[in-house]
N, C-alpha and C. Protein backbone atom coordinates (compact mmCIF):
# COMPACT_ATOMS: atom_id res chain seq x y z
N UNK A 1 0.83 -1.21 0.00
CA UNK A 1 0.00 0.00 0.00
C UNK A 1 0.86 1.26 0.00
N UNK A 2 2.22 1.21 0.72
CA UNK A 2 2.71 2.34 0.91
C UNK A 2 3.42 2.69 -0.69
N UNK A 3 4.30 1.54 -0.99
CA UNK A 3 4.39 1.29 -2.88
C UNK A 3 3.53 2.27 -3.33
N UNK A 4 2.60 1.66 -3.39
CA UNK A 4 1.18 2.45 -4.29
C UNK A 4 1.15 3.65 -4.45
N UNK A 5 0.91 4.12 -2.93
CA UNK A 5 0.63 5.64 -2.88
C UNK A 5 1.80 5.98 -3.27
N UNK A 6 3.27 5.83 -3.35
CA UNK A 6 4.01 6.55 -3.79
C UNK A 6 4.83 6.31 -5.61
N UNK A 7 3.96 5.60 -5.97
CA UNK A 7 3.68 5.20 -7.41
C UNK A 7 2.69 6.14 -7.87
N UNK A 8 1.39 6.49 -7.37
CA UNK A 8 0.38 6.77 -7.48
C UNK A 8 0.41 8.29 -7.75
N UNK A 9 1.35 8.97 -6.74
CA UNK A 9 1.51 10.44 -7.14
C UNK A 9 2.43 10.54 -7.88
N UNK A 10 3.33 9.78 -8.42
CA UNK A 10 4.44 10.02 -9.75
C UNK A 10 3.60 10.02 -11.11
N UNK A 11 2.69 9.24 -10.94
CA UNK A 11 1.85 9.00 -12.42
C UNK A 11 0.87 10.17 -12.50
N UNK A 12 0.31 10.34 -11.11
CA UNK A 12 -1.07 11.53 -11.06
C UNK A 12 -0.45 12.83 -11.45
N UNK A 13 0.92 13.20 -10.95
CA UNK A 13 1.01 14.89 -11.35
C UNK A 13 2.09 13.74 -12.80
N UNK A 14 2.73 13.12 -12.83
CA UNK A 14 3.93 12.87 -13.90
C UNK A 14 5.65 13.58 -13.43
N UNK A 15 5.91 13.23 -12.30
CA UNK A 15 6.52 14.78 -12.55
C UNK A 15 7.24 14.24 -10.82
N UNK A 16 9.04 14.01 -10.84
CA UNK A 16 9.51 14.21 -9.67
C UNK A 16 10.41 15.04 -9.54
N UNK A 17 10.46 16.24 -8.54
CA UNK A 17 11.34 17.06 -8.23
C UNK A 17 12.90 16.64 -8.37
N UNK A 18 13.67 16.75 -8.43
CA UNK A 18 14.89 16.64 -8.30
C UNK A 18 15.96 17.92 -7.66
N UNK A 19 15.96 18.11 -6.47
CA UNK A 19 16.55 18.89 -5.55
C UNK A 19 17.87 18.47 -5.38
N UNK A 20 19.00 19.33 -5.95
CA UNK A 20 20.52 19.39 -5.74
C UNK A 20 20.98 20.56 -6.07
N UNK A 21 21.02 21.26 -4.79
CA UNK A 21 21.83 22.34 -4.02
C UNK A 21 22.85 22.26 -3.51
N UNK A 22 23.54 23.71 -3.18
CA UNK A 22 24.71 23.55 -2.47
C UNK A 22 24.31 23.99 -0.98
N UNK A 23 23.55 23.95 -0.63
CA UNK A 23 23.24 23.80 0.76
C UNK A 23 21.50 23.26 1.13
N UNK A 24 21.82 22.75 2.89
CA UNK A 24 20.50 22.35 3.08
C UNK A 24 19.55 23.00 2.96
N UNK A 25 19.94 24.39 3.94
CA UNK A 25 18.86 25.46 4.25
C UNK A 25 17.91 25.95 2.68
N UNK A 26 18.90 26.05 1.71
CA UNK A 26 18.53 26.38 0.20
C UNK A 26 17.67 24.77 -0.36
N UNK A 27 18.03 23.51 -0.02
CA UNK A 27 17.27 22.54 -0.47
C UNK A 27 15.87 22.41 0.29
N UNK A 28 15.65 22.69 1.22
CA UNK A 28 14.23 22.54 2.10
C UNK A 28 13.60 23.93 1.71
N UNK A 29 14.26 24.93 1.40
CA UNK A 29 13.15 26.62 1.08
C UNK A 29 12.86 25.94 -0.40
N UNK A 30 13.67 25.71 -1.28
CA UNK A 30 12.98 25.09 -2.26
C UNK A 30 12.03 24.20 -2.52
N UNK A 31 12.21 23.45 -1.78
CA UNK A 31 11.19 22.18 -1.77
C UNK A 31 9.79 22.63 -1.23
N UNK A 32 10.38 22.96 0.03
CA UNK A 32 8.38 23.87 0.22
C UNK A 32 7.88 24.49 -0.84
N UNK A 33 8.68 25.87 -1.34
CA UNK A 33 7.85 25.97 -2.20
C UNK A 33 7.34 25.39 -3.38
N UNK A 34 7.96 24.49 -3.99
CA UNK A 34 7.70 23.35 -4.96
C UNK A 34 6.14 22.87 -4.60
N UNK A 35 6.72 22.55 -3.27
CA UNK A 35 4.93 22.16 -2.73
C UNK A 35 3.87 22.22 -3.42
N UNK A 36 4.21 23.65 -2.66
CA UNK A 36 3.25 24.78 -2.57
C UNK A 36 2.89 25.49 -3.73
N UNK A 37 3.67 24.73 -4.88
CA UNK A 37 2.91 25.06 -5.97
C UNK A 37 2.68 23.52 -7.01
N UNK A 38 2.11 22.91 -5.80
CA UNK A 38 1.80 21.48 -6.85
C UNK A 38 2.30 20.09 -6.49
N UNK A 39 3.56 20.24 -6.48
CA UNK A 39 5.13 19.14 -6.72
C UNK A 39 4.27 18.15 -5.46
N UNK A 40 4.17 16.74 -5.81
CA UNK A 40 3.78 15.73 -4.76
C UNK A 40 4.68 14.46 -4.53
N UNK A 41 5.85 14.78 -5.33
CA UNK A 41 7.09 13.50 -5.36
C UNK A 41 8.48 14.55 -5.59
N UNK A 42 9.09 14.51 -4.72
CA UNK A 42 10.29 15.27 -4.49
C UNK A 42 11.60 14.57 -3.74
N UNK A 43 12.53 14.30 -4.65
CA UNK A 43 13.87 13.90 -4.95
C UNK A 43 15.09 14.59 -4.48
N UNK A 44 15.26 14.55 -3.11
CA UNK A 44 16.35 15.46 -2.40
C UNK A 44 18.09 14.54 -2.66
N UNK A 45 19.02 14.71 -3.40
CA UNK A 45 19.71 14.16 -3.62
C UNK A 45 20.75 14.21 -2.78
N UNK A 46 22.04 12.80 -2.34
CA UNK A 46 22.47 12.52 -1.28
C UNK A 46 24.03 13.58 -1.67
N UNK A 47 23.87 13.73 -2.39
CA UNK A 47 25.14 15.26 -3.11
C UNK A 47 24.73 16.36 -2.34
N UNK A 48 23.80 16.85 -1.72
CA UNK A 48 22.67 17.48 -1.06
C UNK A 48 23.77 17.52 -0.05
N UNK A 49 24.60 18.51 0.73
CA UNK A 49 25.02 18.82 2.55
C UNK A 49 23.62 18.52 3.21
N UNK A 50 23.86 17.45 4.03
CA UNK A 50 22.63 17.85 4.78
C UNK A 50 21.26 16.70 4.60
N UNK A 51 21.68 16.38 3.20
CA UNK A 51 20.51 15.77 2.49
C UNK A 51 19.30 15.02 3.30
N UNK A 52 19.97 14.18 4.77
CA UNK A 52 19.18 13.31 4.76
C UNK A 52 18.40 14.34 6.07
N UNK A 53 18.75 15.14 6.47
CA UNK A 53 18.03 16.10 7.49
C UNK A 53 17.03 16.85 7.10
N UNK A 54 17.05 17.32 5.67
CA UNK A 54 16.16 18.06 4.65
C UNK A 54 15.15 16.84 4.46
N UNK A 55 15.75 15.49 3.93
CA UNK A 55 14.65 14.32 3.89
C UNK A 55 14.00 14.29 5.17
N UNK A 56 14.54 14.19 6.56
CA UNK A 56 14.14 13.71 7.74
C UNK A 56 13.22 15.04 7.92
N UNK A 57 12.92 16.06 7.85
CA UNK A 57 12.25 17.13 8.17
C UNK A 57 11.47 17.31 6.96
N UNK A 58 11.52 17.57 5.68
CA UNK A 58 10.50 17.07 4.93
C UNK A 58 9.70 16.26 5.75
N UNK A 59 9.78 15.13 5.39
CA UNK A 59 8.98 13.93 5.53
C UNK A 59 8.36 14.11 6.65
N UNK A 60 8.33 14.74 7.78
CA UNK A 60 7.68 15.06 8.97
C UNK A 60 6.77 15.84 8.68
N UNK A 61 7.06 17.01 7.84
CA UNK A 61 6.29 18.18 7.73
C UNK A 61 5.27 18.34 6.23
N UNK A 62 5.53 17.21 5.61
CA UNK A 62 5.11 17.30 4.41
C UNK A 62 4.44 15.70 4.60
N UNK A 63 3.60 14.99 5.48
CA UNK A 63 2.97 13.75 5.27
C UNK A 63 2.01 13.09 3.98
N UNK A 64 1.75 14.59 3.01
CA UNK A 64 0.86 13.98 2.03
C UNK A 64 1.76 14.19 0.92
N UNK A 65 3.30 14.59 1.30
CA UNK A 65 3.80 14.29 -0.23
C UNK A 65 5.00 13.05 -0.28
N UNK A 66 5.11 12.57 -1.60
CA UNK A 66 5.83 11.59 -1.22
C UNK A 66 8.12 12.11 -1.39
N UNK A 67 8.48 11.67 -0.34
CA UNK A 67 9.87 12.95 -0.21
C UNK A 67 10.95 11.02 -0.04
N UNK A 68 11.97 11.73 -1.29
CA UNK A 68 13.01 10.77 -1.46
C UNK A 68 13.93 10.52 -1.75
N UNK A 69 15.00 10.17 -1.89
CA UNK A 69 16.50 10.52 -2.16
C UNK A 69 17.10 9.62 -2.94
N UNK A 70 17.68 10.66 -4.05
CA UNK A 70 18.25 10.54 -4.71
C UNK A 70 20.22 10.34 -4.83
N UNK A 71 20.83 9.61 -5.90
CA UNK A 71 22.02 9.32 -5.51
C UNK A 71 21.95 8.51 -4.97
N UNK A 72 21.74 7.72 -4.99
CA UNK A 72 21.79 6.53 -3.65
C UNK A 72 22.70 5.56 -4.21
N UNK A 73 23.33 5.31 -4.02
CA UNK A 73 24.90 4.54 -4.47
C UNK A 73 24.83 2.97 -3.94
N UNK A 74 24.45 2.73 -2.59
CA UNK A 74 24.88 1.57 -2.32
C UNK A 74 23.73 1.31 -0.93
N UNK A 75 23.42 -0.02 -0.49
CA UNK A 75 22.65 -0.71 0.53
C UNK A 75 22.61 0.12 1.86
N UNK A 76 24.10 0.45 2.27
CA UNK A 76 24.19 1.44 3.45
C UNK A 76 23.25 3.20 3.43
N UNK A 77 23.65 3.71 2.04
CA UNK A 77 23.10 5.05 1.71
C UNK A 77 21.33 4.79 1.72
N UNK A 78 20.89 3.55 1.05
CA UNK A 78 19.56 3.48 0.67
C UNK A 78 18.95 3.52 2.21
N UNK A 79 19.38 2.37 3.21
CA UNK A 79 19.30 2.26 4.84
C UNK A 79 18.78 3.55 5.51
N UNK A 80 20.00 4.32 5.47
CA UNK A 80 19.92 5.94 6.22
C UNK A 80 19.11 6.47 5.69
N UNK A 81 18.73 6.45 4.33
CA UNK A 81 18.17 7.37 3.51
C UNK A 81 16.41 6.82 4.13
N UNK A 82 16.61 5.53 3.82
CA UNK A 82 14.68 5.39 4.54
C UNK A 82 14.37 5.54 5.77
N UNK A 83 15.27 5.46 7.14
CA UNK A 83 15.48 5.93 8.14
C UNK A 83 15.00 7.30 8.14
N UNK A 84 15.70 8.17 7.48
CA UNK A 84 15.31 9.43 7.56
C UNK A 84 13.98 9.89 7.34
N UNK A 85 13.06 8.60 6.62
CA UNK A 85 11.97 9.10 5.88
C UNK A 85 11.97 9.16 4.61
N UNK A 86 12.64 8.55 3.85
CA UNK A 86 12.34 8.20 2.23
C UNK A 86 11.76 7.42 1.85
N UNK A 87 10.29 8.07 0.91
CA UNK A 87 9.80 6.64 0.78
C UNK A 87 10.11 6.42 -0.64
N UNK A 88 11.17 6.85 -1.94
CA UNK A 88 11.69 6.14 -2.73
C UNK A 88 12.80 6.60 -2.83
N UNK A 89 14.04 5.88 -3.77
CA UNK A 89 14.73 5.53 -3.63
C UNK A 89 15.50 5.80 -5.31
N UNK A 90 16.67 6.46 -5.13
CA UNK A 90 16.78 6.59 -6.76
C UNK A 90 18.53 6.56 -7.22
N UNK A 91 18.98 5.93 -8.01
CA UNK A 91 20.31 5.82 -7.97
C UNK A 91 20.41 5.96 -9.96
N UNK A 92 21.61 6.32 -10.06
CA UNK A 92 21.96 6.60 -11.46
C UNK A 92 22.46 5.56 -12.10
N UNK A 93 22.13 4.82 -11.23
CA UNK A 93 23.36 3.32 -11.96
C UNK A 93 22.73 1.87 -11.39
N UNK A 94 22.74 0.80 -11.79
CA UNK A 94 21.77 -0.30 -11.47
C UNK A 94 22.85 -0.78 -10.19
N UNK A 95 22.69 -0.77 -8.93
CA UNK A 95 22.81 -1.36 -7.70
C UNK A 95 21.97 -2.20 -7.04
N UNK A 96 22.68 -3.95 -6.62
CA UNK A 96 21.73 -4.78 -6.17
C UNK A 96 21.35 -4.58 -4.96
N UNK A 97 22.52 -3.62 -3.70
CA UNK A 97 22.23 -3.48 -2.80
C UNK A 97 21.22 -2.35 -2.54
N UNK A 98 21.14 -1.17 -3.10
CA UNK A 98 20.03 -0.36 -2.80
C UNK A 98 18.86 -1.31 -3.31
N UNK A 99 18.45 -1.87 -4.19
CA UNK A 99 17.68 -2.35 -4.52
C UNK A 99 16.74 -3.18 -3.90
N UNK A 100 17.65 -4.16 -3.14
CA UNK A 100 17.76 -5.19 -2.12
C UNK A 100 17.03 -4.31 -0.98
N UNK A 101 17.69 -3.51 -0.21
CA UNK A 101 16.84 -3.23 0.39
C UNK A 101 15.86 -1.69 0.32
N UNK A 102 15.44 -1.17 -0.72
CA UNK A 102 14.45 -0.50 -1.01
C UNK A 102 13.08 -1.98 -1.02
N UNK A 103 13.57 -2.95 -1.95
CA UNK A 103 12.45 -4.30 -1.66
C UNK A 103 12.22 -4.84 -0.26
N UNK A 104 12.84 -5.23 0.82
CA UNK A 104 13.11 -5.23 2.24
C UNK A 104 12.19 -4.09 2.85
N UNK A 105 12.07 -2.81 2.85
CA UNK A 105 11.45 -1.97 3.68
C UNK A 105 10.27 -1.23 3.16
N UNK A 106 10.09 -1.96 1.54
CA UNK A 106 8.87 -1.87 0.25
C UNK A 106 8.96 -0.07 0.62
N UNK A 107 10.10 0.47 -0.04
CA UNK A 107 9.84 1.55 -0.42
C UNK A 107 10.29 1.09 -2.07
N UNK A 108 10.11 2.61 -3.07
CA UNK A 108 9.74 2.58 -4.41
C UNK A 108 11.53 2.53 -4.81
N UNK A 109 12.06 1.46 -6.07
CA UNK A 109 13.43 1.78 -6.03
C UNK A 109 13.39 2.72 -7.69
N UNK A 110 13.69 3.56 -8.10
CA UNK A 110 13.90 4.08 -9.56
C UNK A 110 15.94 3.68 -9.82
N UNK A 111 16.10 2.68 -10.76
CA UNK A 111 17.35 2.41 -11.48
C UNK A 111 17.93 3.44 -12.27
N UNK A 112 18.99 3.77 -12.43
CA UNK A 112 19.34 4.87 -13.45
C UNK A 112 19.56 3.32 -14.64
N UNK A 113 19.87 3.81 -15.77
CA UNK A 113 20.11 3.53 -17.10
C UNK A 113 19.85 4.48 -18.37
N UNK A 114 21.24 4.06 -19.35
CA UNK A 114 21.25 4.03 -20.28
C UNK A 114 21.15 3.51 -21.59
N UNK A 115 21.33 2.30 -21.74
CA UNK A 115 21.48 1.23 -22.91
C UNK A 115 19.82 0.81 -22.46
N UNK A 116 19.45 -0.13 -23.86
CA UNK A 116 18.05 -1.40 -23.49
C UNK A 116 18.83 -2.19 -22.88
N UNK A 117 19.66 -2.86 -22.72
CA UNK A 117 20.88 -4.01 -22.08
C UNK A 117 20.50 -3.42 -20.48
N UNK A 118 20.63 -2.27 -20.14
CA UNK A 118 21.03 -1.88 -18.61
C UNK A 118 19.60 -1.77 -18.22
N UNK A 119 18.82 -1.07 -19.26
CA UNK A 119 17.15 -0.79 -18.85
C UNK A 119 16.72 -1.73 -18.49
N UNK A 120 16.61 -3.26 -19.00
CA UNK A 120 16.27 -4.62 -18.68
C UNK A 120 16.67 -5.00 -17.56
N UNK A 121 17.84 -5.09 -17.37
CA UNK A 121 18.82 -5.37 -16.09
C UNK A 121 17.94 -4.77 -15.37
N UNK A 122 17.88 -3.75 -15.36
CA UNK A 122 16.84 -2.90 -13.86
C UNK A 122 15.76 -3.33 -13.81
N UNK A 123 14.58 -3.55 -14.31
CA UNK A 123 13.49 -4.12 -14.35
C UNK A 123 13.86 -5.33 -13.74
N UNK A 124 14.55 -6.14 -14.62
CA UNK A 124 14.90 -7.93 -14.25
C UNK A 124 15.24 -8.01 -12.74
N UNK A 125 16.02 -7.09 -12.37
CA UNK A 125 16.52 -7.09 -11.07
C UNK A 125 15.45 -6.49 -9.27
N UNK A 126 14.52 -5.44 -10.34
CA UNK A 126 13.45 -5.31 -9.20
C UNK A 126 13.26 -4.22 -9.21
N UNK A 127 13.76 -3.25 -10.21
CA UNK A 127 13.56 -1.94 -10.27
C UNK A 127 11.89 -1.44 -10.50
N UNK A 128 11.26 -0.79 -9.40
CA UNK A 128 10.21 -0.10 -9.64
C UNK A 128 10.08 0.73 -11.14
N UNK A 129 10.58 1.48 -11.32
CA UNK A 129 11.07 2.65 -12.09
C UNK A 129 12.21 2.58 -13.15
N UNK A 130 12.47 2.97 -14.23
CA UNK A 130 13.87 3.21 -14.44
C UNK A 130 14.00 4.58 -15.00
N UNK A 131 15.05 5.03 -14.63
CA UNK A 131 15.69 6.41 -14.81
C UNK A 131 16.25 6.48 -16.13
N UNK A 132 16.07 7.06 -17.02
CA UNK A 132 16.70 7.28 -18.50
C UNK A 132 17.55 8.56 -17.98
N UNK A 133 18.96 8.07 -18.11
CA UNK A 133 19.94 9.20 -17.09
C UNK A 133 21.42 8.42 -18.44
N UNK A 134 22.12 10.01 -18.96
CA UNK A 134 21.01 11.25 -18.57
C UNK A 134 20.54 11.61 -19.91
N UNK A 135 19.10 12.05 -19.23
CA UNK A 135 18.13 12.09 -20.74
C UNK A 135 18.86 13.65 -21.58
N UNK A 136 19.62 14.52 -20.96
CA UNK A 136 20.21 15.46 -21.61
C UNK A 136 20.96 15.28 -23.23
N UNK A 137 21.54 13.85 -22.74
CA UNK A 137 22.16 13.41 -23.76
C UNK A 137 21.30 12.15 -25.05
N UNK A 138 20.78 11.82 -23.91
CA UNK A 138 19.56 10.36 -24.46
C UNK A 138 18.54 11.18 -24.76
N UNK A 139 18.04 12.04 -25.67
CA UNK A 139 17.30 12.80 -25.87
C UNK A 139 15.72 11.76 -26.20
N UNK A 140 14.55 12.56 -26.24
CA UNK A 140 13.54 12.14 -26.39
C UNK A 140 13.12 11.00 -27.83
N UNK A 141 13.59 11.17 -29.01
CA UNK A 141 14.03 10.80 -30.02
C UNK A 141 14.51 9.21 -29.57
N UNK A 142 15.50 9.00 -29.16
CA UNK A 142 15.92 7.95 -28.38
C UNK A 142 14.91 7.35 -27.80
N UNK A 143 14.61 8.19 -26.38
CA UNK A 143 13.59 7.31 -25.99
C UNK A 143 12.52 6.99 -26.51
N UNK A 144 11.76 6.98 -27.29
CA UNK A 144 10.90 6.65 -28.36
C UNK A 144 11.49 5.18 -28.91
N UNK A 145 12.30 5.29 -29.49
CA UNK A 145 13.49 4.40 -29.79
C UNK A 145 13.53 2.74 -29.14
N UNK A 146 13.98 3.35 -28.15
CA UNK A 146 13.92 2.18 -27.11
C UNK A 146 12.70 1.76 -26.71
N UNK A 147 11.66 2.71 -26.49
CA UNK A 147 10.37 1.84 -25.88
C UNK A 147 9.55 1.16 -26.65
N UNK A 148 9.63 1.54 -28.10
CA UNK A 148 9.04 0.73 -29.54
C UNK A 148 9.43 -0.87 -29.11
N UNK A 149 10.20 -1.34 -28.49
CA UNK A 149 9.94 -2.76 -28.33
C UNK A 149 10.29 -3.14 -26.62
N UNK A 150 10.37 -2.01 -25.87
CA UNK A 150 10.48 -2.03 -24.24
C UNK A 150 9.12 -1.37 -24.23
N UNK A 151 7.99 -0.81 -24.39
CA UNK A 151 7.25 -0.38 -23.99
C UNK A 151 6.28 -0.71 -22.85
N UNK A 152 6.71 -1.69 -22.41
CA UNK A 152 6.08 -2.73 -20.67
C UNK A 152 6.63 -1.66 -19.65
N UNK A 153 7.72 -0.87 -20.03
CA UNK A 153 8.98 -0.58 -18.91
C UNK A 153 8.66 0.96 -18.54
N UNK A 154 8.28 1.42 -17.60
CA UNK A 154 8.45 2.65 -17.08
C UNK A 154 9.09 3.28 -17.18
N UNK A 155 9.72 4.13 -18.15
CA UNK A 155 10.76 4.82 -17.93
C UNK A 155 10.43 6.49 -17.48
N UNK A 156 11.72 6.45 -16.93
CA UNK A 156 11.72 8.54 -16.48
C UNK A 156 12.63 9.04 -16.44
N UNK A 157 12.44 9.94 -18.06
CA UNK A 157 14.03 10.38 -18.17
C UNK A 157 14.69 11.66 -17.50
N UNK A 158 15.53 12.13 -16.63
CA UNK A 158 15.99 13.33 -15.78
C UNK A 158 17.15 12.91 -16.46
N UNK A 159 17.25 14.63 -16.42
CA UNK A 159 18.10 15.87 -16.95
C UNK A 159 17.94 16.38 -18.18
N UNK A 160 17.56 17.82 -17.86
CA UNK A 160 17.53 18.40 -19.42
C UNK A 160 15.81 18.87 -19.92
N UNK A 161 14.67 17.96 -18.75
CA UNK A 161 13.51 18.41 -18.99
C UNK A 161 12.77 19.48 -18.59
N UNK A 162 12.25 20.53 -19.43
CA UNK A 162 11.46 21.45 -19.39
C UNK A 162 10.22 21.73 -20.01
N UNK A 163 9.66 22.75 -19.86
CA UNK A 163 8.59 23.29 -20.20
C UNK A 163 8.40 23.08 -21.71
N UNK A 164 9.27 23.16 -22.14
CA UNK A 164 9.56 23.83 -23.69
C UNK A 164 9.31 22.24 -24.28
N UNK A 165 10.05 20.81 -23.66
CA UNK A 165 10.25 19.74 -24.46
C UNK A 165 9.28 18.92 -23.64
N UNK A 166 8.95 19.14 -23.00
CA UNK A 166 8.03 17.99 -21.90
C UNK A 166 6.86 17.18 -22.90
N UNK A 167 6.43 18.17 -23.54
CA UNK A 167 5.47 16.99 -24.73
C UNK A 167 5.94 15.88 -25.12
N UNK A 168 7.44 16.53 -26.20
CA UNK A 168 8.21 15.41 -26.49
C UNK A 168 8.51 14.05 -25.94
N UNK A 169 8.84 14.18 -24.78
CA UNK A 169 8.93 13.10 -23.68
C UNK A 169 7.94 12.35 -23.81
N UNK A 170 6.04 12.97 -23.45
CA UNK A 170 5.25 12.29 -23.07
C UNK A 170 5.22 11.54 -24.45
N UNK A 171 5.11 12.31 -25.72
CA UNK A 171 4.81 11.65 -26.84
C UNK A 171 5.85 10.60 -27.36
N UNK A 172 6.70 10.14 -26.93
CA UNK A 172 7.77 9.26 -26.50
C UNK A 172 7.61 7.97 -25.89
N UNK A 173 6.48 8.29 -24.87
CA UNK A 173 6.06 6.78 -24.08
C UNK A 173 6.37 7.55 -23.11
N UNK A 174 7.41 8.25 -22.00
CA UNK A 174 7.53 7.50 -21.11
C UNK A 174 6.69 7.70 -19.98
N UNK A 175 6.89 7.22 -18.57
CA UNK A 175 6.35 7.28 -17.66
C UNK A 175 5.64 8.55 -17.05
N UNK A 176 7.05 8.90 -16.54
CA UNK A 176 6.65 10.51 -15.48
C UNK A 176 8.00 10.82 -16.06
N UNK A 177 8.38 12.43 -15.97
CA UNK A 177 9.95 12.97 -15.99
C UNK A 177 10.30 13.32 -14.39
N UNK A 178 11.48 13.72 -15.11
CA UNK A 178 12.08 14.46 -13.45
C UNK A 178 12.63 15.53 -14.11
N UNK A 179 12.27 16.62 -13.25
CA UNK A 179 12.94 17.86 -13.53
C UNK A 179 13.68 18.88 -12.80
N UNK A 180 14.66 19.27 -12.55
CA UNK A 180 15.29 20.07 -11.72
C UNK A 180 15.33 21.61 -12.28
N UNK A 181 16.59 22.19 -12.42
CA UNK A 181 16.78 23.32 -12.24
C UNK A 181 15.95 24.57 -13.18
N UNK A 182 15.19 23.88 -13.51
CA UNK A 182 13.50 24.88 -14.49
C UNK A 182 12.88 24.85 -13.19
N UNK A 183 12.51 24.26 -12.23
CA UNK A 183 12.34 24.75 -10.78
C UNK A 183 12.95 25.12 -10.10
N UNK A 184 14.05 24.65 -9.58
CA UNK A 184 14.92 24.79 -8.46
C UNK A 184 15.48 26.03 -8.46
N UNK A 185 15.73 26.31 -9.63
CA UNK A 185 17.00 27.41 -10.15
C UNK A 185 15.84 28.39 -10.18
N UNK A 186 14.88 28.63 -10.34
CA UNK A 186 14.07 29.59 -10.82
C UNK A 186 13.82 31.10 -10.24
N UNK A 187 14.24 31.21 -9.17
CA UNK A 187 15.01 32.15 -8.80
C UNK A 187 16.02 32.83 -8.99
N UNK A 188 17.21 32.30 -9.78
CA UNK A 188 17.81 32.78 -10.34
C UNK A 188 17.98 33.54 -11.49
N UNK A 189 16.32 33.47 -12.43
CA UNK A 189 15.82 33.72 -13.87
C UNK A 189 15.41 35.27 -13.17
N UNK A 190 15.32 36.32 -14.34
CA UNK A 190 14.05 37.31 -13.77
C UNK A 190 12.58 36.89 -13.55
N UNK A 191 12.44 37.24 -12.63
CA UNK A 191 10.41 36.57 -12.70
C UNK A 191 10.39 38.13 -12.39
N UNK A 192 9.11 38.44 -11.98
CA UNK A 192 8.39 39.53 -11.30
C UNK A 192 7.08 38.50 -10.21
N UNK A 193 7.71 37.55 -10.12
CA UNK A 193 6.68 36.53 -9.24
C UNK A 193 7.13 36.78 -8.25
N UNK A 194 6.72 36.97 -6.85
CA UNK A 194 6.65 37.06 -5.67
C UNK A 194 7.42 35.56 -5.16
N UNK A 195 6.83 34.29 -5.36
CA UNK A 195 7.45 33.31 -5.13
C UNK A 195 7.70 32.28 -6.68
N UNK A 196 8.44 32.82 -7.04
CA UNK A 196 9.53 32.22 -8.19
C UNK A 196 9.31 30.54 -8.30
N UNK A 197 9.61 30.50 -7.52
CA UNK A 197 9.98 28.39 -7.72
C UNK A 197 8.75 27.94 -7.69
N UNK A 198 7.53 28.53 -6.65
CA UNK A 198 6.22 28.03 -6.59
C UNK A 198 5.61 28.08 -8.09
N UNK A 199 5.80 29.47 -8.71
CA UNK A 199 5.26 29.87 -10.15
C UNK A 199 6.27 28.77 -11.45
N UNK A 200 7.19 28.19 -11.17
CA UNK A 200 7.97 27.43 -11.83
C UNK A 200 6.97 26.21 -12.13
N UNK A 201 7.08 25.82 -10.62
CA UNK A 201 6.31 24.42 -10.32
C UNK A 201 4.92 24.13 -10.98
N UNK A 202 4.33 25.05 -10.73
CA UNK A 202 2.72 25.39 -11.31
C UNK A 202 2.59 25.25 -12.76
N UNK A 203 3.91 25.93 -13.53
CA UNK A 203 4.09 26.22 -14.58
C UNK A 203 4.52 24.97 -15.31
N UNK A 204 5.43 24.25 -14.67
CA UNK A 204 5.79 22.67 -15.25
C UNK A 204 4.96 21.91 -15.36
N UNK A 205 4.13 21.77 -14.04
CA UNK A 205 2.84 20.73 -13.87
C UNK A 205 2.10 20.92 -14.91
N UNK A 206 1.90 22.06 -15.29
CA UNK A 206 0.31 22.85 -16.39
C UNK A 206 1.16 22.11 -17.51
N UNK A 207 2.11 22.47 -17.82
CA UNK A 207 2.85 21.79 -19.40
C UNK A 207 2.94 20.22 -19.22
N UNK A 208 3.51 19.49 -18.22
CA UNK A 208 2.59 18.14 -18.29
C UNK A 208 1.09 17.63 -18.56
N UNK A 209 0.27 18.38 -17.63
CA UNK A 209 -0.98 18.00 -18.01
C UNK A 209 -1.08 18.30 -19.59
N UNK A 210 -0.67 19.46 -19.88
CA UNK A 210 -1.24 19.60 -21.20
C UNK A 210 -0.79 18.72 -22.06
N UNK A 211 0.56 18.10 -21.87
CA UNK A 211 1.33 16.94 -22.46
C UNK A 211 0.72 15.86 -23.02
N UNK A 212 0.15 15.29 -21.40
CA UNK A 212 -0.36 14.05 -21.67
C UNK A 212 -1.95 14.29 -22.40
N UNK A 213 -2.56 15.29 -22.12
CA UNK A 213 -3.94 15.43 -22.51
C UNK A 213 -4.16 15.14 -24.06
């Protein structure tokens, strides 16, 4: 059940945050407002100072969204990381030990991959999810590509997705995207928005829906 619900809001908005800052205090002001303008699956990465304290306080303060960490390298990182309150689990590279126990404490695991060879591997191995990483380079085109005879396979490609290409993606096959610094960073753009990252967030979600519609 807990699976579910945190399957359930990756598919309902399409769409997981990906939070990597150079500090905590800057990864948790972001993430609220992400919220607070939509975001219901948010990806605090273990590159993150701090990361799993931003997860551990999230996850307290945010009970109806689903909050999870990213980077996760190995069995020990995945451990701390659900400790803290992660309920998925996301690594750039196919690992049996995060895997192992993301299945053990049935939180959600997302595999990174590149090749159909590695995409399979993740699935075969127990991967909830797989990560098309990095889609910057594996462009949408590609993924199309690959899912013409993987199309069983969830994929979600992060890095590189925005407003501008997000159709592309959906019309592609895949799953949900992940998107970072078209939110995160969005403060750094001129807005005349009062809260910048919230108006980001709002703004990504609306170009998904319209995606998939």
């Amino acid at each position: 059940m807990r699976k579910l619900r945190t399957l359930t809001a990756m598919h309902d908005t399409g769409t997981v945050l990906i939070v990597r800052l150079s500090t905590a205090e800057a990864s948790y002001e972001v993430a609220r407002e992400a919220i607070e303008g939509g975001i219901r699956a948010v990806e605090v990465t273990l590159t993150t100072p701090g990361a799993l304290d931003v997860i551990r306080q999230l996850s307290s303060e945010c009970p109806e969204v689903e909050i999870g960490a990213g980077t996760v390298l190995d069995a020990a990182s995945a451990y701390a990381s659900i400790q803290a309150g992660a309920r998925f689990l996301v690594s750039p590279q196919l690992d049996h030990g995060m895997l192992e126990t993301a299945g053990r404490y049935q939180v959600v695991s997302i595999c990174g991959a590149a090749t159909p060879t590695e995409i399979v591997q993740a699935v075969t191995a127990g991967a909830d999810l797989v990560k098309l990483f990095p889609s910057s380079v594996l462009n949408h085109d590609y993924a199309r590509a690959v899912l013409e005879p993987l199309g069983h396979i969830p994929l979600v490609p992060a890095g590189g997705v925005s407003p501008d290409n997000v159709a592309d993606w959906f019309d592609a096959g895949v799953a949900a995207v992940g998107v970072g610094s078209f939110v995160t960073k969005a403060a750094l753009r001129e807005s005349t928005e009062r809260y910048p990252v919230r108006a980001a967030a709002r703004t990504f979600l609306e170009a998904v829906a319209n995606a998939r519609a």
